[in-house]
N, C-alpha and C. Protein backbone atom coordinates (compact mmCIF):
# COMPACT_ATOMS: atom_id res chain seq x y z
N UNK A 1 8.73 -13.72 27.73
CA UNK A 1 9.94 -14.38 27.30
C UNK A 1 10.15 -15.61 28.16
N UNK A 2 10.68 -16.63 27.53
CA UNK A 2 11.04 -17.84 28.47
C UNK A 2 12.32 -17.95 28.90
N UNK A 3 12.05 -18.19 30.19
CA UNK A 3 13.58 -18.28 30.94
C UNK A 3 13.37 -19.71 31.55
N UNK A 4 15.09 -20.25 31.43
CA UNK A 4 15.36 -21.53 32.10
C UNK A 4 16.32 -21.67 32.63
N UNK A 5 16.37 -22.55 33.39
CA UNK A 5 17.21 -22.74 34.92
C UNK A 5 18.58 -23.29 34.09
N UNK A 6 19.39 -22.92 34.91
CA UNK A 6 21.18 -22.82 34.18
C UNK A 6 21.39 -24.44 34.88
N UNK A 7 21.64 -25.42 33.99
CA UNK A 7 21.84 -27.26 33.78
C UNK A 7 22.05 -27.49 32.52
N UNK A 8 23.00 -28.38 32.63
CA UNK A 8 23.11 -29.10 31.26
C UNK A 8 22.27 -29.26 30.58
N UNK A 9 22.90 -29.46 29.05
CA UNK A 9 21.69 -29.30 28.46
C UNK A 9 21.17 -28.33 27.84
N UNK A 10 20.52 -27.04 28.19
CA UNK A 10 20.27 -26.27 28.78
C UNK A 10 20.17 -25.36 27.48
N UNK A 11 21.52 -25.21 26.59
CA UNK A 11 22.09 -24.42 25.85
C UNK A 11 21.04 -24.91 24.42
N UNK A 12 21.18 -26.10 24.22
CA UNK A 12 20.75 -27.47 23.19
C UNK A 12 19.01 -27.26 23.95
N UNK A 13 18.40 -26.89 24.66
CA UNK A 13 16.99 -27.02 24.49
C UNK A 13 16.56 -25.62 24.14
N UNK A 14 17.46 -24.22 24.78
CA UNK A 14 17.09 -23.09 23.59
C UNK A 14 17.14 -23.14 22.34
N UNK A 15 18.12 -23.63 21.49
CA UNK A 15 18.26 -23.60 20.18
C UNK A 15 16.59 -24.68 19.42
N UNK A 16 16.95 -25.65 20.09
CA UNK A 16 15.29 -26.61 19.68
C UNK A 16 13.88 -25.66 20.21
N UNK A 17 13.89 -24.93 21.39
CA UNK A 17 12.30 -24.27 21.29
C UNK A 17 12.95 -23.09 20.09
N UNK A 18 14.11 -22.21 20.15
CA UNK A 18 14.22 -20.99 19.78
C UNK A 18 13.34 -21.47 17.79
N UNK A 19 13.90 -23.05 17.66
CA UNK A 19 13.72 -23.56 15.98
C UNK A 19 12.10 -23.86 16.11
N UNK A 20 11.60 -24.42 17.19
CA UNK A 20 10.20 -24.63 17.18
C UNK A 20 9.19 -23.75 17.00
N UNK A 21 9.93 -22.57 17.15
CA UNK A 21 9.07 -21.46 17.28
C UNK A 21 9.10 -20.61 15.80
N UNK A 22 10.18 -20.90 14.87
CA UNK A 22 10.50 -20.19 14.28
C UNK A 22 9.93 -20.19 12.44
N UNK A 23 10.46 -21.91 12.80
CA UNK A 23 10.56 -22.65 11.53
C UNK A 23 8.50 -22.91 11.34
N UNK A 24 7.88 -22.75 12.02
CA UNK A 24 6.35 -22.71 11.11
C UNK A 24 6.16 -21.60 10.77
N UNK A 25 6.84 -20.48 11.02
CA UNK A 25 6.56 -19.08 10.52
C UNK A 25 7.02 -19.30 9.13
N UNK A 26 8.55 -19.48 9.68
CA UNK A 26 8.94 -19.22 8.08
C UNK A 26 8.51 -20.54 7.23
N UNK A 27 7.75 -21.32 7.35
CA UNK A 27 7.23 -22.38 6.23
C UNK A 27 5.80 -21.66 5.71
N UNK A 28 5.39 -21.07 6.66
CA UNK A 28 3.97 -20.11 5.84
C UNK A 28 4.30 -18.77 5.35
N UNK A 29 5.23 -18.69 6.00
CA UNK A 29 5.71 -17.42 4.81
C UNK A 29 6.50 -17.19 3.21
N UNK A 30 7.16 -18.56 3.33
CA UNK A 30 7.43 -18.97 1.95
C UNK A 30 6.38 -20.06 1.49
N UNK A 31 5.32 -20.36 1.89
CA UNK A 31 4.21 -20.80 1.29
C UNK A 31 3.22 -19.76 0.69
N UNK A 32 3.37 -18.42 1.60
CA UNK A 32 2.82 -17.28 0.90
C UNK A 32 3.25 -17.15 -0.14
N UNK A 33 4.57 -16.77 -0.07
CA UNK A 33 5.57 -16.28 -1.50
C UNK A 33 4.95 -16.69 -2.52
N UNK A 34 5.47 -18.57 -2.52
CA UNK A 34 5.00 -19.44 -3.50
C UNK A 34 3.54 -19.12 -4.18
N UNK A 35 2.67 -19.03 -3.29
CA UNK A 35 0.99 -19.45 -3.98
C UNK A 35 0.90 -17.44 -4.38
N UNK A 36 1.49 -16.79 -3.54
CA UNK A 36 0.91 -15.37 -4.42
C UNK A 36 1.91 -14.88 -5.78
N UNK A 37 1.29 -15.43 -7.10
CA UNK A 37 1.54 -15.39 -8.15
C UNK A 37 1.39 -13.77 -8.41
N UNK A 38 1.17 -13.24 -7.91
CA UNK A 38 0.79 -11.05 -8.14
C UNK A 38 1.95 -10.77 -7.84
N UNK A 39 2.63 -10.88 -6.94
CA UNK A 39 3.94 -10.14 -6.80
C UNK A 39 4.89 -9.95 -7.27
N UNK A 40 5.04 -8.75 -7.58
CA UNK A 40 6.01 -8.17 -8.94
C UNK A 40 7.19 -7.56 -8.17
N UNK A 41 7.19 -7.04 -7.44
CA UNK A 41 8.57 -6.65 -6.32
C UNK A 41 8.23 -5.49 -5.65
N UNK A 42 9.42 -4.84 -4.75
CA UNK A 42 9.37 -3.69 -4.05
C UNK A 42 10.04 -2.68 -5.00
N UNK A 43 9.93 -1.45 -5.34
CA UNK A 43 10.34 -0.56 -5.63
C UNK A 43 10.94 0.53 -4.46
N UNK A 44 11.69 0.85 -3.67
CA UNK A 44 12.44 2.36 -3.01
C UNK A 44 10.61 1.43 -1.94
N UNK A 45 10.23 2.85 -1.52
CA UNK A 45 9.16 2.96 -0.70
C UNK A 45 7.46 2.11 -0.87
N UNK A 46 7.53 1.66 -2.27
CA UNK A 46 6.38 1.24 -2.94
C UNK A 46 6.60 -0.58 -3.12
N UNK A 47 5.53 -1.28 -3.43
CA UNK A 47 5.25 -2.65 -4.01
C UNK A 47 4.52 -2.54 -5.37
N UNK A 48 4.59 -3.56 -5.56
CA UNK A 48 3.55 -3.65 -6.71
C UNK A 48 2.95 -4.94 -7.03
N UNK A 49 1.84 -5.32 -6.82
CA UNK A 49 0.93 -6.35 -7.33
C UNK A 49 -0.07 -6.62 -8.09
N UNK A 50 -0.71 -7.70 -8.64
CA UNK A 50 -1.47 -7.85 -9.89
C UNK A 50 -2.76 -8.76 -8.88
N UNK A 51 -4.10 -8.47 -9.08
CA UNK A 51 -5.09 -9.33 -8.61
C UNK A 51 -6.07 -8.78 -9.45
N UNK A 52 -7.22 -9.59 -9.21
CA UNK A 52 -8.75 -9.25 -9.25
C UNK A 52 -9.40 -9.09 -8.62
N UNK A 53 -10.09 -7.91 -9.24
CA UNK A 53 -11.01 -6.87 -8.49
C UNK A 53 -12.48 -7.87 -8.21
N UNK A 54 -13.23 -6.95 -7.37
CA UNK A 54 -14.42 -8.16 -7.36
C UNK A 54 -15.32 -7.93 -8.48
N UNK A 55 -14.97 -6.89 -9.39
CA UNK A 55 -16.04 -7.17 -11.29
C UNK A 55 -15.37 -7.93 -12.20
N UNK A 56 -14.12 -8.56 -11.42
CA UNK A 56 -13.57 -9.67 -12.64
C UNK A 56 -12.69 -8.96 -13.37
N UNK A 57 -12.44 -8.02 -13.10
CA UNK A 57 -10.86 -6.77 -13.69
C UNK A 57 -10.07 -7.17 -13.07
N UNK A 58 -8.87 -7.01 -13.98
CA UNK A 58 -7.71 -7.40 -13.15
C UNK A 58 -7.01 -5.93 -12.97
N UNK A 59 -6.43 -5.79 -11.89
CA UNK A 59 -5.86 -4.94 -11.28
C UNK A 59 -4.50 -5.19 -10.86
N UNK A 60 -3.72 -3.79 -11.55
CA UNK A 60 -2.35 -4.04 -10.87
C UNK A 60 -2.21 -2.42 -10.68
N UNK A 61 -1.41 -2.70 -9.21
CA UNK A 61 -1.28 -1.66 -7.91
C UNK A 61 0.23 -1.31 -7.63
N UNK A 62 0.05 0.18 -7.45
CA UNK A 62 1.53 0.49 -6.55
C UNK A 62 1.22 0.58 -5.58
N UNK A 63 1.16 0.11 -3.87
CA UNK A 63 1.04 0.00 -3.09
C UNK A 63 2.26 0.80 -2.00
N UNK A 64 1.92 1.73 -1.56
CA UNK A 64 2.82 2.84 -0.11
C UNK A 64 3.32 1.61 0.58
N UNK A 65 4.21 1.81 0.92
CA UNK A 65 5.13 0.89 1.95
C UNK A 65 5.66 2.02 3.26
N UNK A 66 4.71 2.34 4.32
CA UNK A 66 4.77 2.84 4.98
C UNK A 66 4.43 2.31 6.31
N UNK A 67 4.76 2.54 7.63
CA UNK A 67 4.65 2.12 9.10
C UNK A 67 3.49 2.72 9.36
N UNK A 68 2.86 3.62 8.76
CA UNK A 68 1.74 4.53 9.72
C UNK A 68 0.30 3.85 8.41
N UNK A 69 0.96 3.15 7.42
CA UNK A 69 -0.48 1.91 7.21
C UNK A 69 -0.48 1.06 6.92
N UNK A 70 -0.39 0.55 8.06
CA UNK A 70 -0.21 -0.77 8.87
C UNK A 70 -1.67 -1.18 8.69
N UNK A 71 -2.85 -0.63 8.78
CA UNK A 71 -4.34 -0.39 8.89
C UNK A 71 -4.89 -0.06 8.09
N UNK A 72 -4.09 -0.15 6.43
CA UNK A 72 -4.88 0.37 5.49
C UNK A 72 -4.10 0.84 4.33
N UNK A 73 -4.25 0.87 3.31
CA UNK A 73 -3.72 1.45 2.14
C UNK A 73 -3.45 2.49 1.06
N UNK A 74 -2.69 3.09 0.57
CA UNK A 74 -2.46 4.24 -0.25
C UNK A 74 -2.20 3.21 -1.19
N UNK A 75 -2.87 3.18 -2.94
CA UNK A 75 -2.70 2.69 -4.13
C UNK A 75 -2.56 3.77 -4.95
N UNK A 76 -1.69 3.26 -6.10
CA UNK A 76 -2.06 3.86 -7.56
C UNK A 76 -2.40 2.74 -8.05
N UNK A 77 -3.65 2.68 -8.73
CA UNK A 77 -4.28 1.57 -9.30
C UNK A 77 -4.16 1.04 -11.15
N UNK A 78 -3.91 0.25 -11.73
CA UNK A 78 -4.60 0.24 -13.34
C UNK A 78 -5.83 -0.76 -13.05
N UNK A 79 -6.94 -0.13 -13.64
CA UNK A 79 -7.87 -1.40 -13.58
C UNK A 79 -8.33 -1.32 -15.20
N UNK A 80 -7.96 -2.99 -15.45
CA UNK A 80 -8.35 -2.81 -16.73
C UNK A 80 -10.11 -2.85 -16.91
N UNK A 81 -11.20 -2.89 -16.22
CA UNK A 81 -12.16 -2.06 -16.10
C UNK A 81 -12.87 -0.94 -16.76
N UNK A 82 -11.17 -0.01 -16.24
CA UNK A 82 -11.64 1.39 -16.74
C UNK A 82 -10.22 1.94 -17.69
N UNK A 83 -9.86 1.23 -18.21
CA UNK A 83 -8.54 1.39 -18.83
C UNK A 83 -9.02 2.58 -19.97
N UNK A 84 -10.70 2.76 -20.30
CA UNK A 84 -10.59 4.03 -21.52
C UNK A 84 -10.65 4.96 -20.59
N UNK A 85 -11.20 5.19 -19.89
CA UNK A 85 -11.98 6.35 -19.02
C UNK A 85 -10.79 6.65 -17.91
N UNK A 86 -9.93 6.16 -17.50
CA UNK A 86 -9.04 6.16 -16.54
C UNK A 86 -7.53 5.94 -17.05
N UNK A 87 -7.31 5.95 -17.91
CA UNK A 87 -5.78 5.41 -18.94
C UNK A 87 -5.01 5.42 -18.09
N UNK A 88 -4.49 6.91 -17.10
CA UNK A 88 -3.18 6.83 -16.29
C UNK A 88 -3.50 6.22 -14.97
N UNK A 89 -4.46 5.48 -14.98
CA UNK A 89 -4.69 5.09 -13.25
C UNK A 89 -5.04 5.94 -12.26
N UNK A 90 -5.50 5.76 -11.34
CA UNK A 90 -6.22 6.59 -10.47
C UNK A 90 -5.42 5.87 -8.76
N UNK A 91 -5.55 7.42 -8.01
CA UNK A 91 -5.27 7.39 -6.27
C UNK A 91 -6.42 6.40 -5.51
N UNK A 92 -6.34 5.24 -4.90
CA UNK A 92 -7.03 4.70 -3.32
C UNK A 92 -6.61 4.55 -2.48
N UNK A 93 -7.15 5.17 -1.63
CA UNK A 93 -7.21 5.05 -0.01
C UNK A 93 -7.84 4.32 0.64
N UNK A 94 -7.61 3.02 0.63
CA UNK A 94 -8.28 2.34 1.69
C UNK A 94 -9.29 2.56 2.59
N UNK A 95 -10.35 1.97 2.86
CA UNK A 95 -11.40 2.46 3.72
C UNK A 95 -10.90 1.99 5.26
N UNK A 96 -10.25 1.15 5.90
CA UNK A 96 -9.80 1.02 7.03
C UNK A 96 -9.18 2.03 7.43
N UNK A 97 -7.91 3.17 6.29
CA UNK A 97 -7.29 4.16 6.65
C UNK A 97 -8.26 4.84 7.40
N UNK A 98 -8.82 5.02 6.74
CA UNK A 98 -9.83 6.48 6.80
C UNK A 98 -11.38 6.09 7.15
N UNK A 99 -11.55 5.48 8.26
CA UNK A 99 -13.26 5.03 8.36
C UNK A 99 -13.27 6.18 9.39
N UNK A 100 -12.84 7.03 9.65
CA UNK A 100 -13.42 8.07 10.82
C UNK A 100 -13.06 9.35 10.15
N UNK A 101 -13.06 9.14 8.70
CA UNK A 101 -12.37 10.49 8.10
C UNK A 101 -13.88 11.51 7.36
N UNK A 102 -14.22 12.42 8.31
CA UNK A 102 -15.12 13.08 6.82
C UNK A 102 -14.34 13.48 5.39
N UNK A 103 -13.35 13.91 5.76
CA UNK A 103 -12.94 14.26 3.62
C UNK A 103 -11.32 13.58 4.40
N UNK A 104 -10.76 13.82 2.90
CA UNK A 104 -9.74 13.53 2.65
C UNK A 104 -8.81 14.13 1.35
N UNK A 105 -7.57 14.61 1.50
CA UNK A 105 -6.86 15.25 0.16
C UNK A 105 -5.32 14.49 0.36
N UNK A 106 -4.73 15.24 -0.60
CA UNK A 106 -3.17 14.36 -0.47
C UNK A 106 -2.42 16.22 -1.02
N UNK A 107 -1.49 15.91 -0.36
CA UNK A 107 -0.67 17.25 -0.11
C UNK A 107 0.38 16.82 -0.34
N UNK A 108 1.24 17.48 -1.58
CA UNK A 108 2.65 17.62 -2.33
C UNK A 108 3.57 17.97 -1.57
N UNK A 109 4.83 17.35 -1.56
CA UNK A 109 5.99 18.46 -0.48
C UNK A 109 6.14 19.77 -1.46
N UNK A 110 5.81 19.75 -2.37
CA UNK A 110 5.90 21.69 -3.58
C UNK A 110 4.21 22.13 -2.73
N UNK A 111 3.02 21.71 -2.57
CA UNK A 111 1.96 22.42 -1.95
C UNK A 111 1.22 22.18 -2.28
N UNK A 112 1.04 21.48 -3.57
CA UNK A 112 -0.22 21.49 -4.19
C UNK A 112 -1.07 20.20 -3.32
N UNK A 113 -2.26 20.42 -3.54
CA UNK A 113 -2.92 19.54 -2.59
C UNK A 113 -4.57 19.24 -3.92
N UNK A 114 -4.92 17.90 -3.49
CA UNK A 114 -5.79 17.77 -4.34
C UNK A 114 -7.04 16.82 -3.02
N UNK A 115 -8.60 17.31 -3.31
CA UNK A 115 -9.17 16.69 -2.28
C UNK A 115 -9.76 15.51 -2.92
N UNK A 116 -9.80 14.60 -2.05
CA UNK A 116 -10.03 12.74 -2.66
C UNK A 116 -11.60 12.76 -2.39
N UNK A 117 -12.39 11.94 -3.03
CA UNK A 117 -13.81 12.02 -2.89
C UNK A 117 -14.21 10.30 -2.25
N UNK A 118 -15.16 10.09 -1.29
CA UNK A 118 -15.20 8.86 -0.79
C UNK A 118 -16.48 8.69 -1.74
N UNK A 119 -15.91 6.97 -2.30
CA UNK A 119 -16.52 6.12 -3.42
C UNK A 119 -17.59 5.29 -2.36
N UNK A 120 -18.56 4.66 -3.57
CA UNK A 120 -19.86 4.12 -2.94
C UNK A 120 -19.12 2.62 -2.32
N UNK A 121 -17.97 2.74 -1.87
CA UNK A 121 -17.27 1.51 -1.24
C UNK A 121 -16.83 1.74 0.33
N UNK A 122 -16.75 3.46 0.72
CA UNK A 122 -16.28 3.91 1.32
C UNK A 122 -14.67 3.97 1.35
N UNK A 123 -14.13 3.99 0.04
CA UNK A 123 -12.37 3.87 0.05
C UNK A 123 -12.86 5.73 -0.44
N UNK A 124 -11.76 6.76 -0.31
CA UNK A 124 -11.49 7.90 -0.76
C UNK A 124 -10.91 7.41 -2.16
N UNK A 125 -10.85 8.06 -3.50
CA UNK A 125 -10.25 8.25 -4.52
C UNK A 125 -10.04 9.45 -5.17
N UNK A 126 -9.49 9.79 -5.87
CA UNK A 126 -8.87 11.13 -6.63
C UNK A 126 -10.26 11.18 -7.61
N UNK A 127 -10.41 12.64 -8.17
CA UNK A 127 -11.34 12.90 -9.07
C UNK A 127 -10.94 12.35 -10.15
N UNK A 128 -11.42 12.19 -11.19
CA UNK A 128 -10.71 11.53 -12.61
C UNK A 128 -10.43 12.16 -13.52
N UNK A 129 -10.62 13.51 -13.11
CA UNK A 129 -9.69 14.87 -13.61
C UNK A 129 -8.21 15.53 -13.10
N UNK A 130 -8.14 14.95 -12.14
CA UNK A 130 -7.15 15.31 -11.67
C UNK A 130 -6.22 14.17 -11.64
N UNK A 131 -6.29 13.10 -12.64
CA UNK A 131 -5.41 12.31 -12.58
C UNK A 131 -4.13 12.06 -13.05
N UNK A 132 -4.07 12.53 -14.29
CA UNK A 132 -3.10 12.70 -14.51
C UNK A 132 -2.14 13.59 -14.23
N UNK A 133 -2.18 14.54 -13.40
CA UNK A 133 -1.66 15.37 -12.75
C UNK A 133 -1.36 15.54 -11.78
N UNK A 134 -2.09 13.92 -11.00
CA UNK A 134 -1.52 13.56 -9.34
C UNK A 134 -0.51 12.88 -9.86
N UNK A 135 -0.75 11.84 -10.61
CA UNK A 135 0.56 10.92 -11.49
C UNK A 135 1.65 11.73 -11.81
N UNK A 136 1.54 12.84 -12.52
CA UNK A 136 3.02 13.39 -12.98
C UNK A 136 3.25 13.97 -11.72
N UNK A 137 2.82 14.60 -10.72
CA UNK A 137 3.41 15.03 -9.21
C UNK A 137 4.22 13.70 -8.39
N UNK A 138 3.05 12.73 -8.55
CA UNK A 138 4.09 11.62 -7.46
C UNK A 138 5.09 11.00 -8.62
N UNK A 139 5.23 11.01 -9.62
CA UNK A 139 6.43 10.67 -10.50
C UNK A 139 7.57 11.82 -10.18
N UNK A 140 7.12 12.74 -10.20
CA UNK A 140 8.26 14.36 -9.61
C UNK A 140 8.70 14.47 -8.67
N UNK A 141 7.82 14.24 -7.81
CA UNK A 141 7.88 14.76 -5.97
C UNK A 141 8.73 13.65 -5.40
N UNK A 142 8.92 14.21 -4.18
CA UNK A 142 9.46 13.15 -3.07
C UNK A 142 8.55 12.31 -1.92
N UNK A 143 7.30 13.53 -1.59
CA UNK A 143 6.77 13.24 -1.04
C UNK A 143 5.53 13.79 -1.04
N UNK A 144 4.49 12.93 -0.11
CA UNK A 144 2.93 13.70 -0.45
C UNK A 144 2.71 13.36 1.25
N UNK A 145 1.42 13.80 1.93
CA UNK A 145 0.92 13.59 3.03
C UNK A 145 -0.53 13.53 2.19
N UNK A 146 -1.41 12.54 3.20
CA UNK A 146 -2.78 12.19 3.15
C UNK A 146 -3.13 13.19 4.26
N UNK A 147 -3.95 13.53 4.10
CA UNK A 147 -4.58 14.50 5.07
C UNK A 147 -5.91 14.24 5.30
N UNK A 148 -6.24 13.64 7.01
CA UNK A 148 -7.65 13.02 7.07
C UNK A 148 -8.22 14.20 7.70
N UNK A 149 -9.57 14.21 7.67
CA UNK A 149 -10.16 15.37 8.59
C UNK A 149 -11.14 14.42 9.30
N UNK A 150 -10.83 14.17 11.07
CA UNK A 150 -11.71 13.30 11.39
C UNK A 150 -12.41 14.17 12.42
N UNK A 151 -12.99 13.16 13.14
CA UNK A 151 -13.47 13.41 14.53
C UNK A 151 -13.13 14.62 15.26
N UNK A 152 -11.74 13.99 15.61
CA UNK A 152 -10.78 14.56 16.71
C UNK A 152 -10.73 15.90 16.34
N UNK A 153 -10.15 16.88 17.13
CA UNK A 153 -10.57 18.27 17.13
C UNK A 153 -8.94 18.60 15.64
N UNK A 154 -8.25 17.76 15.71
CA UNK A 154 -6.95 18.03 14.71
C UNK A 154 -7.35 17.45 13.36
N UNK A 155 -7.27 17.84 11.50
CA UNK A 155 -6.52 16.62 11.14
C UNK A 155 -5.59 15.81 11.18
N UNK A 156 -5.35 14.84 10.91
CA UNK A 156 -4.28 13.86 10.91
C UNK A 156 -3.57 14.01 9.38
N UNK A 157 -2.12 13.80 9.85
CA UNK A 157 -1.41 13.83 8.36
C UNK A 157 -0.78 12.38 8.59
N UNK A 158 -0.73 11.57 7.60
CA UNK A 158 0.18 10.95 7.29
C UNK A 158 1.16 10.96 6.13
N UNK A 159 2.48 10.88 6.57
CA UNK A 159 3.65 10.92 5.45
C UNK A 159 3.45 9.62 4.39
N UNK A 160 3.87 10.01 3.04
CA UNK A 160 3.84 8.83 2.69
C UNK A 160 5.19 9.28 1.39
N UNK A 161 6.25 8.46 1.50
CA UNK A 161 7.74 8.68 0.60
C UNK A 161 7.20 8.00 -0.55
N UNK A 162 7.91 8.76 -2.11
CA UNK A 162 7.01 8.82 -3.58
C UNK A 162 8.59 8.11 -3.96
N UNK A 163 9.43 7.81 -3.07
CA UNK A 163 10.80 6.86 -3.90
C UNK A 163 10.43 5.56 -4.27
N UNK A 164 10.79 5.35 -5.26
CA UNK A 164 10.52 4.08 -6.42
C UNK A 164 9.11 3.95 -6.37
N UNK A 165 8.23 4.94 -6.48
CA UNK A 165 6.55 5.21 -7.06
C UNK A 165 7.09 4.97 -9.13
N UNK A 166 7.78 5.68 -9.21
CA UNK A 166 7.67 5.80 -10.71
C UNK A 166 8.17 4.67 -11.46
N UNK A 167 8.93 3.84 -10.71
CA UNK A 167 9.31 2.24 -11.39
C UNK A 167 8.21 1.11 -10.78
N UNK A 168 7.73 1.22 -9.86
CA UNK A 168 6.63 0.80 -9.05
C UNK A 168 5.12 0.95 -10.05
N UNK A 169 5.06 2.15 -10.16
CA UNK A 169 3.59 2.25 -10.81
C UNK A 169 3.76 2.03 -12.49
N UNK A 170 5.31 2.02 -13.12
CA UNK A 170 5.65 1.54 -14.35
C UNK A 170 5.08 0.20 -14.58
N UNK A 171 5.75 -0.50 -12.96
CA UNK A 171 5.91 -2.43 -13.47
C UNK A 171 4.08 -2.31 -13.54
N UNK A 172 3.54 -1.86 -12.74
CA UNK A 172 1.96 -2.12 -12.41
C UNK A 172 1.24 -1.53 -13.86
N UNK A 173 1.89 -0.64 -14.20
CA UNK A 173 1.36 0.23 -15.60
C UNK A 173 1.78 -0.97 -17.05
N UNK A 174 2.48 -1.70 -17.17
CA UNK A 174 2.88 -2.97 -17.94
C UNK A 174 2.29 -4.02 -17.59
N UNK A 175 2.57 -4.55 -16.07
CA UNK A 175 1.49 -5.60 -16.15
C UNK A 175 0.28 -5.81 -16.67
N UNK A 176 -0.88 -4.64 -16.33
CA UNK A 176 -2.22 -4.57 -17.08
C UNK A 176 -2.18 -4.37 -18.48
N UNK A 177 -1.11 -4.15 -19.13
CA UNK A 177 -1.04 -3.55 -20.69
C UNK A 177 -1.78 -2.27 -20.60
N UNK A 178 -1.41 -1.30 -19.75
CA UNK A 178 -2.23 0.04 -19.90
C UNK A 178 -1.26 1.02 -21.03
């Protein structure tokens, strides 16, 4: 932190560094806003955005809005891709979450638990049988935990809150025309 010697003045050169410091943040952060045309809003606990995938699908996402991934992501995905074979969208887990994870499942606050299979990308995803039935749970539920099984002699749980998942994965479920 910067500290300065008590003189005139004094008051009038915090306010000019406190603005120097401040005002290029916020000019690239509403330059973000501006140029990312995907962003559809926040829902309760969730986001939702529209991009392309790297096969030239466009993809729109409910994205976890959580502190513990900070390092990685929980999606419900539409990719129009796989829009026959996949209709209700499918669970990703980010491969940064989970690069020290041998398996991975997601656990219901009711119990049910379903185990995620790691894709030739290294992200975990839901089977494509069990999809529509993770969908009607996180549309129901309140909450789910990811459950990593790593290294360390524990798994790791992370919480992840399912409030505004179901208007969240709606806007993302319209955007693609699924």
């Amino acid at each position: 932190m910067l500290s300065f010697s008590a003189h005139v003045g004094h008051r009038c050169r915090q306010v000019a560094i406190g603005l120097a410091l401040i005002l290029p943040l916020v000019a690239a952060a509403s330059r973000g806003i501006a140029e990312d045309t995907g962003y559809l809003g926040i829902f309760g606990s969730w986001e939702t955005r529209v991009f392309q995938s790297e096969d030239n699908a466009q993809q729109c996402a409910a994205r976890a809005l959580h502190s513990a991934l900070v390092n990685g992501d929980v999606l419900w995905v539409f990719n129009t891709a796989s829009r026959d074979t996949l209709h209700d969208g499918y669970l990703a887990v980010d491969r940064r979450l989970v690069a020290d994870a041998r398996s991975a499942q997601i656990v219901f606050d009711d119990g049910r638990r379903f185990q995620l299979m790691r894709g030739h990308d290294l992200h975990f995803y839901n089977a494509a049988v069990d999809g529509p039935e993770i969908l009607s749970a996180m549309e129901r539920r309140l909450a789910l935990s990811l459950v990593l099984d790593a290294q360390a002699p524990r798994a790791v749980s992370i919480p992840v809150s399912l409030i505004g998942f179901t208007r969240a994965s709606g806007a993302a479920r319209q955007a693609c025309d699924f």
